[in-house]
Protein backbone atom coordinates (compact mmCIF):
# COMPACT_ATOMS: atom_id res chain seq x y z
CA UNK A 1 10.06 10.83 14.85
CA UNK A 2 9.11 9.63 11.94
CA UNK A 3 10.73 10.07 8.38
CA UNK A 4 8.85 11.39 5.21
CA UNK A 5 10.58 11.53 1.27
CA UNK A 6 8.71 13.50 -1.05
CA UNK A 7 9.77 13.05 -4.43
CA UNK A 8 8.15 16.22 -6.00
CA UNK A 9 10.70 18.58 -8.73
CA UNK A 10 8.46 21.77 -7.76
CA UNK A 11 10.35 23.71 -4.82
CA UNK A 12 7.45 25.50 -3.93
CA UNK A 13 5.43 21.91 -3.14
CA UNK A 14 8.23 20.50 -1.37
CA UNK A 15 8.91 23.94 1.05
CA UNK A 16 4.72 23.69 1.71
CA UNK A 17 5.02 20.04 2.72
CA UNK A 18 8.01 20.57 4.90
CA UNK A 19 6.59 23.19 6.80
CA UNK A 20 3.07 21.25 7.33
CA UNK A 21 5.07 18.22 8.27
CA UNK A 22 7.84 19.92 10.39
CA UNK A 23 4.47 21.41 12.37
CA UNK A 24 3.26 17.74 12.92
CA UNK A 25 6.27 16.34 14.24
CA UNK A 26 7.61 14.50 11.23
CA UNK A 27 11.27 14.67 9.79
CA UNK A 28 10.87 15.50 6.02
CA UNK A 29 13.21 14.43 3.49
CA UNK A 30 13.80 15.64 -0.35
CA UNK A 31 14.37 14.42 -4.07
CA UNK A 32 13.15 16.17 -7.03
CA UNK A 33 13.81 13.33 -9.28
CA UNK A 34 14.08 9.28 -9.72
CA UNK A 35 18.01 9.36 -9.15
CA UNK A 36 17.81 11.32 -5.76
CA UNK A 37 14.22 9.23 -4.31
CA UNK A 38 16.65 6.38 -4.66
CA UNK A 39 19.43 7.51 -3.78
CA UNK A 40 18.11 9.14 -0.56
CA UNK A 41 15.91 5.93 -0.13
CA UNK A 42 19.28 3.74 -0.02
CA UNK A 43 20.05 6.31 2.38
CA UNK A 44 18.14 6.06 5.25
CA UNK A 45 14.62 4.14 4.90
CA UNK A 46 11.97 6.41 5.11
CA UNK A 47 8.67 5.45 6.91
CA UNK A 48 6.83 6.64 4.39
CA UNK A 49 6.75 7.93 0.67
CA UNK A 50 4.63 11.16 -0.47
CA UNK A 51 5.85 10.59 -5.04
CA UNK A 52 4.74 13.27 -7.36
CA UNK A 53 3.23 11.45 -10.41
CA UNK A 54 4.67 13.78 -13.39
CA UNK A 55 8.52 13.72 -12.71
CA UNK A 56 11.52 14.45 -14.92
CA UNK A 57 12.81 11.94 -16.76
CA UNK A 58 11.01 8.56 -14.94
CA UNK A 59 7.06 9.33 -13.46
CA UNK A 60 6.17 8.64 -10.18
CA UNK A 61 4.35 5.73 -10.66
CA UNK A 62 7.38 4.08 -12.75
CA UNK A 63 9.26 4.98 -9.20
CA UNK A 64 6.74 2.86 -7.33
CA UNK A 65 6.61 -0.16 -9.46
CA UNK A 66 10.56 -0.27 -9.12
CA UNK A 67 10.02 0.25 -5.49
CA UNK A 68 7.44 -2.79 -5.41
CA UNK A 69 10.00 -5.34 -7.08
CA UNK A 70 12.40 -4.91 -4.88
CA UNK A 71 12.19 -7.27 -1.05
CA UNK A 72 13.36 -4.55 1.07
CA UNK A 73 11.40 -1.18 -0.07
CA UNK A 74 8.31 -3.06 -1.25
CA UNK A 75 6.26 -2.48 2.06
CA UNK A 76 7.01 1.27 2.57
CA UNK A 77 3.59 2.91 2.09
CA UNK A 78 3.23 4.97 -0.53
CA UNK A 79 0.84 8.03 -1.28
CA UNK A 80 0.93 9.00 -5.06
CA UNK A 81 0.13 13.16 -5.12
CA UNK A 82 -1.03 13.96 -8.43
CA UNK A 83 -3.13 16.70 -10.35
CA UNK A 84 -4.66 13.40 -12.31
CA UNK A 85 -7.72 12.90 -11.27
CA UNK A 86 -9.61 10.37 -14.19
CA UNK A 87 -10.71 6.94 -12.49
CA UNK A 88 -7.95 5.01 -14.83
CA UNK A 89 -4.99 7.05 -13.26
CA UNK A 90 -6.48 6.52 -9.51
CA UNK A 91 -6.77 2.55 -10.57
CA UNK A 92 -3.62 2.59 -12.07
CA UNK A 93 -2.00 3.72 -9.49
CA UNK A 94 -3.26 1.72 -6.85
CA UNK A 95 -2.10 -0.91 -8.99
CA UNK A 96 0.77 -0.15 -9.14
CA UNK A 97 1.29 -0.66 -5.10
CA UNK A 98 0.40 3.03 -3.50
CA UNK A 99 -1.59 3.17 -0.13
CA UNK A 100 -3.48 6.66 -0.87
CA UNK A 101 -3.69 9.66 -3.81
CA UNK A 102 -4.08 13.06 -3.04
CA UNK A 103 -5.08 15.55 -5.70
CA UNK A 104 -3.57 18.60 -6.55
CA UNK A 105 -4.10 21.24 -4.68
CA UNK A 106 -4.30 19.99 -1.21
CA UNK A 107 -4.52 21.12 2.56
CA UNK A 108 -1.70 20.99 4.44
CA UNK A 109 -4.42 19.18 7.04
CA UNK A 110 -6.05 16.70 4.63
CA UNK A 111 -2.09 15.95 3.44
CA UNK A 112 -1.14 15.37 7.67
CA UNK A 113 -4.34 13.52 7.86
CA UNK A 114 -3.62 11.14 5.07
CA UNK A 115 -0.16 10.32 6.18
CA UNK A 116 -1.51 9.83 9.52
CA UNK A 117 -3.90 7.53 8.75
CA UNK A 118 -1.76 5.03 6.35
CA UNK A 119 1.13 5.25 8.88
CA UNK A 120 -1.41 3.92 11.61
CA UNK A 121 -2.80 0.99 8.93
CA UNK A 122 1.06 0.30 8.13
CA UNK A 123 3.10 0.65 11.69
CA UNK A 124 0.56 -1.55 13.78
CA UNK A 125 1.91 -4.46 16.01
CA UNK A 126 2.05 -7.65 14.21
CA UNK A 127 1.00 -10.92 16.04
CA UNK A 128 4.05 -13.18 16.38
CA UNK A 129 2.67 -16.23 15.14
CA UNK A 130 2.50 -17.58 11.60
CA UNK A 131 -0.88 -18.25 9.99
CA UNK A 132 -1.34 -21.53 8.11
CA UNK A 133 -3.90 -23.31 6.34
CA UNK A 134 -3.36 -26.49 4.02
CA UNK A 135 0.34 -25.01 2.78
CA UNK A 136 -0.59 -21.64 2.54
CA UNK A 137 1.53 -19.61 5.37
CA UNK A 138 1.75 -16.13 6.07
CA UNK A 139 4.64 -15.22 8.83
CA UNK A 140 3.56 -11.54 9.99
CA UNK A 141 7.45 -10.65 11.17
CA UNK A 142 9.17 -11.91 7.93
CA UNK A 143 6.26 -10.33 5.77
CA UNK A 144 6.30 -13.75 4.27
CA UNK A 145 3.67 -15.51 2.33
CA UNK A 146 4.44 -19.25 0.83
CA UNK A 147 2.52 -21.54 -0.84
CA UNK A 148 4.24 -25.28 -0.17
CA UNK A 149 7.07 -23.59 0.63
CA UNK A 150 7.62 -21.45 -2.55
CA UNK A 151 7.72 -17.64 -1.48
CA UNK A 152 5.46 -15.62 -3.03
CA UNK A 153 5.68 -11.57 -3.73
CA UNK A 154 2.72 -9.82 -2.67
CA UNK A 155 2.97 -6.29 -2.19
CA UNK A 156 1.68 -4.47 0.84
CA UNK A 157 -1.50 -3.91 0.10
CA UNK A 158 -2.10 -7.41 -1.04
CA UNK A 159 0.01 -8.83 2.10
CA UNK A 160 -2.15 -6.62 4.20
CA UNK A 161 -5.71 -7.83 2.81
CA UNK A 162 -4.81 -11.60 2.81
CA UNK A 163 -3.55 -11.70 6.57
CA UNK A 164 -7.11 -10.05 7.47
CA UNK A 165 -8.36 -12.71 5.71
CA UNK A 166 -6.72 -15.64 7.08
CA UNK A 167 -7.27 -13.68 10.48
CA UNK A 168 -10.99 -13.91 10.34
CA UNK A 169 -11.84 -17.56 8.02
CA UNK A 170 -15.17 -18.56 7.02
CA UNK A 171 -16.35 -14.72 7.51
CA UNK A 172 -18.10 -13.04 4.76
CA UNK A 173 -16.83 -9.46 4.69
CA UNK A 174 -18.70 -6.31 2.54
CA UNK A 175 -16.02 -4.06 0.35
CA UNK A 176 -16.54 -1.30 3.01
CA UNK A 177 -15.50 -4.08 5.79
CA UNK A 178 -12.28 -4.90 3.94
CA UNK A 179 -11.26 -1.18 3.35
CA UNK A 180 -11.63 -0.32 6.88
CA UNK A 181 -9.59 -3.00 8.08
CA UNK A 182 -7.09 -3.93 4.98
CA UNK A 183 -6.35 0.06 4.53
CA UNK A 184 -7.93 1.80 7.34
CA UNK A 185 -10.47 4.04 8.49
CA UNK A 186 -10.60 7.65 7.27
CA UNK A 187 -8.70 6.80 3.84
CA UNK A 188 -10.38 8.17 0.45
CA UNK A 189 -10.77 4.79 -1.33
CA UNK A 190 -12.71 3.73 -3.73
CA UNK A 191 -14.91 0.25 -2.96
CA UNK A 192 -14.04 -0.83 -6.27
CA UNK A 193 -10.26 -0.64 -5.86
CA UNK A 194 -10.94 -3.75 -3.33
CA UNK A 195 -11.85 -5.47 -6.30
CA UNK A 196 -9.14 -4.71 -8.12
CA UNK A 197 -6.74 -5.97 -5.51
CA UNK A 198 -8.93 -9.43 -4.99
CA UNK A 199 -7.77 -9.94 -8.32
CA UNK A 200 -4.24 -9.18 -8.09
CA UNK A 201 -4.24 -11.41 -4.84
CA UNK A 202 -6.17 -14.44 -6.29
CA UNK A 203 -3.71 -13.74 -9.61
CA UNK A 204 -0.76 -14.10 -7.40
CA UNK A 205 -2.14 -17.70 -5.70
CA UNK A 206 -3.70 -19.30 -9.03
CA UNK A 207 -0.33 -20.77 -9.42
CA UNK A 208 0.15 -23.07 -6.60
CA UNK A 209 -3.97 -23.86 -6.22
CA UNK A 210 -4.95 -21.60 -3.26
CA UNK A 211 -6.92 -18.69 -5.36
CA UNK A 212 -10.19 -20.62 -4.53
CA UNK A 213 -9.44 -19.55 -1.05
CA UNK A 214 -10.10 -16.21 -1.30
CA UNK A 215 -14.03 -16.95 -2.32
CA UNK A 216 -16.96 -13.82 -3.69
CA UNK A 217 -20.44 -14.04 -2.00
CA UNK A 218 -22.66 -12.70 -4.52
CA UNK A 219 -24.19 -9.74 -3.49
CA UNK A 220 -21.96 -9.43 -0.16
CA UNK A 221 -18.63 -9.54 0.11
CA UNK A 222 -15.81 -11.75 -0.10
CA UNK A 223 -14.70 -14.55 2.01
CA UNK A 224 -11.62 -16.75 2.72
CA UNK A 225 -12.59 -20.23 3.48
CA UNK A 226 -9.62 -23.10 2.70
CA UNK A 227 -10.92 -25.73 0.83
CA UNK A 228 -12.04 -29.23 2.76
């Protein structure tokens, strides 16, 4: 059975949620604020996060970007619910390191549906075997990505996107191509948000020479092809 946290300081919310989610099969678990997400996240690990953006005290989004610094809670998936719905706060949070954004008010089916959906993109089986080219590793088990050795910190989304890439080289793949396999089918994403982590990815790999990797195909896609 799989364990939810939402981090949401309206009762109501949280007694809605646990009843759609106790229906589906999932264990739900509570926090109303920053202190008790973390504390019940030191807890027991949950399999995935549902964060209110307006909290008490520390927002939602200053929860994930804590969440993303740290090694072992930086790949829990992550979907922001929020009554925000301007294009800035959607890119900002996806930024930030969420998986999905729900607005305010919701199903109880769209929410299961949701969850469902990143949990499948998140909890697949990862091939065994690292993926190399020219220095630039990716170890699927470790969640590991090094360039020459030197680790580098990708969040999920980002770990996610380049290990389809290195899967499939010298493949030019459209936006909608990379959503469906980098987030999964059936998730409410923008194309443009693959843009936005391209950048974040190529950011991340500028340092150590690999960003020319990950190459864009004008009027296409984007490719990964390691230099000759």
């Amino acid at each position: 059975m799989s364990t939810i946290l939402i981090v949401d300081d309206e009762q109501p919310i949280r007694n809605m949620v646990g009843f759609a989610l106790g229906r589906a099969g999932f264990a739900l678990r509570e926090a109303a604020d920053a202190e008790q997400a973390y504390a019940e996240i030191e807890r027991q690990r949950p399999e995935l996060i549902l964060m209110d953006w307006m909290l008490p005290g520390t927002s939602g989004l200053d929860i994930v970007r804590r969440l993303q610094r740290d090694i072992h809670t930086q790949d829990i998936p992550v979907i922001m619910l929020t009554a925000r719905t301007e294009e800035n706060d959607k890119i900002n949070g996806f930024k930030a390191g969420i998986d999905d954004y729900i607005s305010k008010p919701f199903s109880p089916a769209e929410l299961i549906a949701r969850i469902q959906a990143v949990l499948r993109r998140t909890n697949h089986t990862q091939p065994a075997e690292t993926i190399d080219f020219k220095g630039l590793s990716l170890d699927p088990l470790s969640h590991r990505v090094t360039a020459n050795d030197v680790v580098l910190d990708f969040g999920p989304t980002e770990f996610r996107l380049l290990k389809f890439f290195m899967q499939h080289p010298d493949r030019v793949y459209t936006r909608e191509q990379l959503l469906d396999n980098a987030w999964g089918r059936n998730v409410y994403v923008e194309e443009r948000t693959v843009d936005v982590h391209i950048l974040r990815l190529r950011k991340t790999l500028a340092p150590h020479g690999f960003e020319q990797y990950i190459q864009t195909v004008r009027g296409a896609g984007y490719r990964f092809s390691p230099l000759a």
